[in-house]
N, C-alpha and C. Protein backbone atom coordinates (compact mmCIF):
# COMPACT_ATOMS: atom_id res chain seq x y z
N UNK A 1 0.84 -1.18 0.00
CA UNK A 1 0.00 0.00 0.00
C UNK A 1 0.89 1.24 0.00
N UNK A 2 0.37 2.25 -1.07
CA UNK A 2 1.38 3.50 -1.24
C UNK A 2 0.69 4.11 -0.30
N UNK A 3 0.86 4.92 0.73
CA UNK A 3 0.57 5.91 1.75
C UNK A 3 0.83 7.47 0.73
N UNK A 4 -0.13 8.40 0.15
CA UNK A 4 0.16 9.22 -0.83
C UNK A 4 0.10 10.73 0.30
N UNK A 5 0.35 11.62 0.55
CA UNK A 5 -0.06 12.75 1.13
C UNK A 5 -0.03 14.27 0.49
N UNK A 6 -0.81 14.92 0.13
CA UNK A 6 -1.23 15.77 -0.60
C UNK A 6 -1.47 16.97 0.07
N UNK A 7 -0.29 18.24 -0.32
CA UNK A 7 -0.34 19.33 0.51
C UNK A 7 -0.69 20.74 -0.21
N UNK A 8 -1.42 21.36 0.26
CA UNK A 8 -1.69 23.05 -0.19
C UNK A 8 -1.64 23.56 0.54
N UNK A 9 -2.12 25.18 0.26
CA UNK A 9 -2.36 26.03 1.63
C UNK A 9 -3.33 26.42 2.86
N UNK A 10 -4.31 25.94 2.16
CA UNK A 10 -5.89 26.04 3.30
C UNK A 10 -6.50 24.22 3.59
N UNK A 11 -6.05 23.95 2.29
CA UNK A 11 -6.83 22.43 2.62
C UNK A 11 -8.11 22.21 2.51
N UNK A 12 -8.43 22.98 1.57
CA UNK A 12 -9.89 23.12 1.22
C UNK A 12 -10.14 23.09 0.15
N UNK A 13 -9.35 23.31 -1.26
CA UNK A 13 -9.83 22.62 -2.54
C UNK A 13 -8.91 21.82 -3.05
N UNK A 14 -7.74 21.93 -3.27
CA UNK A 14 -6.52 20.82 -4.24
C UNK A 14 -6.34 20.11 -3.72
N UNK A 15 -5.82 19.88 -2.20
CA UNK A 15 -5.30 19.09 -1.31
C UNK A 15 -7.07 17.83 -1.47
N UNK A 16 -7.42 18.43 -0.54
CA UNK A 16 -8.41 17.28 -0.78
C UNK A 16 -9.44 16.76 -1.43
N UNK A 17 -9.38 17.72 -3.02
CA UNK A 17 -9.86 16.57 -4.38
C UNK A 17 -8.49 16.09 -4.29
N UNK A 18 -7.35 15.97 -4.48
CA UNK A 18 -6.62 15.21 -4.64
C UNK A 18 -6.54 14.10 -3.92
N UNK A 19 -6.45 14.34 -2.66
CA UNK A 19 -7.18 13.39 -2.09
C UNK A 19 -8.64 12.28 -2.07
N UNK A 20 -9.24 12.59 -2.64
CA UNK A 20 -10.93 12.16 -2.63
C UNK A 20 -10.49 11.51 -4.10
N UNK A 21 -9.83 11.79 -5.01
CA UNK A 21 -9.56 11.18 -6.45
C UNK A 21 -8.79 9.63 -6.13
N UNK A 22 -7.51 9.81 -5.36
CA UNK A 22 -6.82 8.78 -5.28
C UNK A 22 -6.98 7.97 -4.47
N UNK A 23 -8.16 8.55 -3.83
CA UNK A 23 -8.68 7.50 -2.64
C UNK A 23 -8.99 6.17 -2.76
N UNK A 24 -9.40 5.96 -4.21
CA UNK A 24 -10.00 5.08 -4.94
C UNK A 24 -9.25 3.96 -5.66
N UNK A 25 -8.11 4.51 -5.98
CA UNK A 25 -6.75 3.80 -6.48
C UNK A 25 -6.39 2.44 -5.87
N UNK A 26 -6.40 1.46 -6.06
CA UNK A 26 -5.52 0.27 -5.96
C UNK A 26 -4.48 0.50 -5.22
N UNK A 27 -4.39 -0.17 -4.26
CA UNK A 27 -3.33 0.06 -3.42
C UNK A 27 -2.48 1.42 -3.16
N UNK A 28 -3.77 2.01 -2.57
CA UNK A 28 -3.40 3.65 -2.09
C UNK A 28 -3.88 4.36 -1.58
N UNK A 29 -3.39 4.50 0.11
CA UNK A 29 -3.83 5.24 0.94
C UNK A 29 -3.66 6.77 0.62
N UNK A 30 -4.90 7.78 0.82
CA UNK A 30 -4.41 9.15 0.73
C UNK A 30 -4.54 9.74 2.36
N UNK A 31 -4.19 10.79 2.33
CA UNK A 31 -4.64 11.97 3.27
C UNK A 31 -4.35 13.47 2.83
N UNK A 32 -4.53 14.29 3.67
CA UNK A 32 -4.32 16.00 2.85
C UNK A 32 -4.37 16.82 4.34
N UNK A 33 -3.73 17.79 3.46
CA UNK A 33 -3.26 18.93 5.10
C UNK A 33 -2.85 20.01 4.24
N UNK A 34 -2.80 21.43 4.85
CA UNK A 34 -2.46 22.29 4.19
C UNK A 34 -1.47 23.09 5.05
N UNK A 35 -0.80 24.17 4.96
CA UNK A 35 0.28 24.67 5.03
C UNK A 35 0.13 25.56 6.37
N UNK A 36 -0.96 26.52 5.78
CA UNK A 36 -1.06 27.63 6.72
C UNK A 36 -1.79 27.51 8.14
N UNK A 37 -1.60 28.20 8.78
CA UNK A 37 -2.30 28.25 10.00
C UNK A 37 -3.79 28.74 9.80
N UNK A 38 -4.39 27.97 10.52
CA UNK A 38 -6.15 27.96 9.70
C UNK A 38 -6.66 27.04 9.18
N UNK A 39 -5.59 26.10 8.68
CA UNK A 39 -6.17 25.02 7.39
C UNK A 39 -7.44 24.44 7.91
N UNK A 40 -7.72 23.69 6.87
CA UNK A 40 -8.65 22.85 7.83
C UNK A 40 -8.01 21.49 8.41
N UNK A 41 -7.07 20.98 7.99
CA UNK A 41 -6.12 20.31 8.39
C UNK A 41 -4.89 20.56 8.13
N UNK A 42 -4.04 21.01 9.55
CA UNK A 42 -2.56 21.60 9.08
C UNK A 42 -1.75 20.58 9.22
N UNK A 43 -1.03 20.76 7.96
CA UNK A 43 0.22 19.56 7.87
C UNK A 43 1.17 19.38 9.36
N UNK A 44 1.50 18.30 10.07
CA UNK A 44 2.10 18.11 11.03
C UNK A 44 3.48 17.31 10.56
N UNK A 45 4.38 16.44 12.05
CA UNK A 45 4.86 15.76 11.66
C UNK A 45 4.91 14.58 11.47
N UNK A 46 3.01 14.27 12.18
CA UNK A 46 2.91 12.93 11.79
C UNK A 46 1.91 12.70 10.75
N UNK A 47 2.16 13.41 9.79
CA UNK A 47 1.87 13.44 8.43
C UNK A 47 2.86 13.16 7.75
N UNK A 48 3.76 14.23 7.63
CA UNK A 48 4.97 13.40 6.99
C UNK A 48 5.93 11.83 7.34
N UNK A 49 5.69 11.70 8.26
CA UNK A 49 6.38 10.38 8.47
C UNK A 49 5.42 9.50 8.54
N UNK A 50 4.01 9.43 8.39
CA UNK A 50 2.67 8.63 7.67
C UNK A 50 3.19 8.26 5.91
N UNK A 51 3.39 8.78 5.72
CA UNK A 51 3.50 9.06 3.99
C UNK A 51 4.90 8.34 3.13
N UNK A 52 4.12 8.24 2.36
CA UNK A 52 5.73 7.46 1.54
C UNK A 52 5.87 8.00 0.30
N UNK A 53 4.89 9.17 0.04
CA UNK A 53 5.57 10.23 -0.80
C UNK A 53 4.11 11.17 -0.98
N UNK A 54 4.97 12.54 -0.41
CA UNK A 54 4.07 13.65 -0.33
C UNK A 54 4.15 14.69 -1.39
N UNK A 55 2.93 14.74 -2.11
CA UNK A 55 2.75 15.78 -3.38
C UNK A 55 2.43 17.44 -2.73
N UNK A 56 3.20 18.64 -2.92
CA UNK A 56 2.88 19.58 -3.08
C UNK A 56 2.20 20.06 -4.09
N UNK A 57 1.04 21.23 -3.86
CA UNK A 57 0.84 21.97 -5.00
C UNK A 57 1.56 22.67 -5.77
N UNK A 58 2.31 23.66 -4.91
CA UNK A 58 3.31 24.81 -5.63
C UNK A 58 4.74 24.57 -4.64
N UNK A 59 5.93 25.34 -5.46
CA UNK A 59 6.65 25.15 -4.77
C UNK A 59 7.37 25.92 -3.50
N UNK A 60 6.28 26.75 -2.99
CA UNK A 60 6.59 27.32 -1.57
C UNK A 60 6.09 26.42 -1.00
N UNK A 61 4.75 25.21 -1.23
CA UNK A 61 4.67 24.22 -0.24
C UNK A 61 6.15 23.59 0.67
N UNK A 62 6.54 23.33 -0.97
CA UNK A 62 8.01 22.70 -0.52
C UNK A 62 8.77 23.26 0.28
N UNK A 63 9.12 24.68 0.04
CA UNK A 63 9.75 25.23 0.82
C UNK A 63 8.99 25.79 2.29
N UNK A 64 7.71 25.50 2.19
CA UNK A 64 7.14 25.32 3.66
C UNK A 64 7.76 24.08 4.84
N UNK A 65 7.89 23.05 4.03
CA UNK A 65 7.58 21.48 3.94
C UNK A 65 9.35 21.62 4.78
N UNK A 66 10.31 22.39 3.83
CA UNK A 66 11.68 22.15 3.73
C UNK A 66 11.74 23.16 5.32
N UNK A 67 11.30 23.54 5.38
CA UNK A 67 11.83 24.57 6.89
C UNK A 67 11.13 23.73 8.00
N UNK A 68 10.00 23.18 8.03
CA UNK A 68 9.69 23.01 8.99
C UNK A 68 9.64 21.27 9.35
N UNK A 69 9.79 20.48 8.50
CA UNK A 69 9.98 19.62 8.65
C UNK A 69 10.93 18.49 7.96
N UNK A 70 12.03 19.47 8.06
CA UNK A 70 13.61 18.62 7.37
C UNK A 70 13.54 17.33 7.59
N UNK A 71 13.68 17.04 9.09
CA UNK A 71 14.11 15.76 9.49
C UNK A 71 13.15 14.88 8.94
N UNK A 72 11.62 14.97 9.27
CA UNK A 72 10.50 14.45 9.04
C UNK A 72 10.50 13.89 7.45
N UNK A 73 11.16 14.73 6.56
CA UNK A 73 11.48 14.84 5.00
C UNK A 73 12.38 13.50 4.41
N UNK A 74 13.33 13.54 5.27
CA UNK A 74 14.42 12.89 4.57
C UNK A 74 14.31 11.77 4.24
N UNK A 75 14.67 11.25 2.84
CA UNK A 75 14.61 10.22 2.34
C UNK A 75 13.27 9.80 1.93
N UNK A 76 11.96 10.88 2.23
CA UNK A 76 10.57 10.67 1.54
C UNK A 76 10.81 11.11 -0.14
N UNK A 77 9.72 10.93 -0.74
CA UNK A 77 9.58 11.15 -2.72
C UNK A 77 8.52 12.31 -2.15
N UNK A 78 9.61 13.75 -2.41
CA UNK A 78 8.72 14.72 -2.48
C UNK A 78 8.41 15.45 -4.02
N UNK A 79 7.02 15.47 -5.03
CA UNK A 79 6.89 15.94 -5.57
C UNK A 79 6.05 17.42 -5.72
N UNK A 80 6.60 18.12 -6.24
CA UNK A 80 6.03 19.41 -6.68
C UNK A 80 4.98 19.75 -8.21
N UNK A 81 3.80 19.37 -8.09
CA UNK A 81 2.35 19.31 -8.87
C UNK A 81 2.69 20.60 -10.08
N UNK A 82 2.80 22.16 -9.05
CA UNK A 82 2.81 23.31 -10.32
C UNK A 82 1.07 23.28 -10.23
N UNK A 83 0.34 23.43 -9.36
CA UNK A 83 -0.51 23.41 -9.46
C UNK A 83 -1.50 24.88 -8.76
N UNK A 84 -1.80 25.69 -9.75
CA UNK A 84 -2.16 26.86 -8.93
C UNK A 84 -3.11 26.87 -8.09
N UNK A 85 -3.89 27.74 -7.17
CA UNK A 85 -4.93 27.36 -6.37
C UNK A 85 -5.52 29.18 -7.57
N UNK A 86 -6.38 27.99 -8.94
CA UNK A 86 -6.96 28.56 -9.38
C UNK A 86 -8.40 27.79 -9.15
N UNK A 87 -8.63 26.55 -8.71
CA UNK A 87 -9.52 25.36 -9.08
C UNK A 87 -10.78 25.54 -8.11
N UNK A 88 -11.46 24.61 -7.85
CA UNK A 88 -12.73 24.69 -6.98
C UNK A 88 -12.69 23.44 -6.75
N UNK A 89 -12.89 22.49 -5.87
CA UNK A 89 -13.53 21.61 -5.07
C UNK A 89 -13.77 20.36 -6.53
N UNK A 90 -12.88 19.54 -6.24
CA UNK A 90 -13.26 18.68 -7.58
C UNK A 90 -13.61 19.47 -8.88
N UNK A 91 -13.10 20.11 -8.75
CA UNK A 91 -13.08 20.82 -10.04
C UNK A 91 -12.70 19.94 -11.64
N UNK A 92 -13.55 19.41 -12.55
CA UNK A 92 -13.28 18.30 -13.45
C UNK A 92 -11.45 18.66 -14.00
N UNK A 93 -11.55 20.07 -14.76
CA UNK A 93 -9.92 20.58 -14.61
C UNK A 93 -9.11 20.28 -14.06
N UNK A 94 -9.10 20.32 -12.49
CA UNK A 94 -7.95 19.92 -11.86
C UNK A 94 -8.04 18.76 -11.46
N UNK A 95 -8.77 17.80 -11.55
CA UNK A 95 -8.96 16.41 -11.68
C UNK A 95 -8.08 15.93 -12.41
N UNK A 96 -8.43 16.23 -13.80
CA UNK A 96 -7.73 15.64 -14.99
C UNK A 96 -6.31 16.13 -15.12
N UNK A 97 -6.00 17.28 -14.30
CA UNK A 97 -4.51 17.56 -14.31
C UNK A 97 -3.98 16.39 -12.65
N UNK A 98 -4.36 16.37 -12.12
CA UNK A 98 -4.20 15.44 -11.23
C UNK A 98 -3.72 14.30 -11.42
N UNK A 99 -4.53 13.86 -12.05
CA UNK A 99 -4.51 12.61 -12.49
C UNK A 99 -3.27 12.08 -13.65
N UNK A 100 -3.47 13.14 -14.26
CA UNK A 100 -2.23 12.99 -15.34
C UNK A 100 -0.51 13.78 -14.81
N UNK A 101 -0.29 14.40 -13.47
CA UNK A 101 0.36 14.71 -12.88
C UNK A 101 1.02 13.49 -11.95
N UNK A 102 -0.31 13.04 -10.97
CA UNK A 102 -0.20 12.61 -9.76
C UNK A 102 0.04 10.72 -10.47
N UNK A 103 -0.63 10.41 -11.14
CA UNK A 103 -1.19 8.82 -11.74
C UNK A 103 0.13 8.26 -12.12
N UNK A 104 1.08 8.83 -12.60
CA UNK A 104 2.31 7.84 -12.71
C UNK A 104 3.07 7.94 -11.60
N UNK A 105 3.30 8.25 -10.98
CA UNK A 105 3.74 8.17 -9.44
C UNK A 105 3.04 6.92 -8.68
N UNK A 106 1.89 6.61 -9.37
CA UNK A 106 0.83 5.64 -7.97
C UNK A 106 0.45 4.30 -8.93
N UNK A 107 1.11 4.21 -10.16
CA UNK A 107 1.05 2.76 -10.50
C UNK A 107 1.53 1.92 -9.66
N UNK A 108 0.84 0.89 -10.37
CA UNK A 108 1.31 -0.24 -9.45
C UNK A 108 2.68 -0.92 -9.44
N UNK A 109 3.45 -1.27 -8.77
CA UNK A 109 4.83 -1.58 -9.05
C UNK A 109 4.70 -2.76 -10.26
């Protein structure tokens, strides 16, 4: 089972359609957390060490990700999406970029 974890800034639209999409996947746990203080779920450190490879949206996630939880980091598959917080809530758009972003990462071995 891939443990997938999916991060933005509020945690209220990318993070968790991304989540709610791959939920469904064959051997693949998701979860989602977001960055800022407020989220609706803020990324911790037992999020990152849950995970066996955590997708950012953009890349200040990362560099959120990189300050505050180095140690927690090391040696995880951190990818960076490029994904703006232009979208809405399952938004079919960012679905299909999702999917074609996130989907070769979560084949099956």
């Amino acid at each position: 089972m891939t443990k997938a974890l999916f991060i933005c800034s509020a945690n209220m639209l990318r993070s968790p359609t991304a989540e709610q999409v791959f939920a469904t996947w064959p051997g693949v746990e998701t979860d989602s957390a977001g960055t800022r203080i407020g989220a609706t779920v803020r990324v911790s450190a037992e999020h990152i060490e849950w995970a066996d490879i955590v997708f950012v949206m953009e890349q200040y996630h990362r560099q959120q990700l990189d300050q505050d939880f180095s140690r927690e980091l090391r040696g995880k598959k951190l990818v960076v999406l490029d994904i703006p917080d232009d979208y809405r809530f399952m938004d079919p758009a960012l679905v299909e970029i999702l999917i074609a972003r996130v989907g070769p990462y979560l084949k099956p071995a």
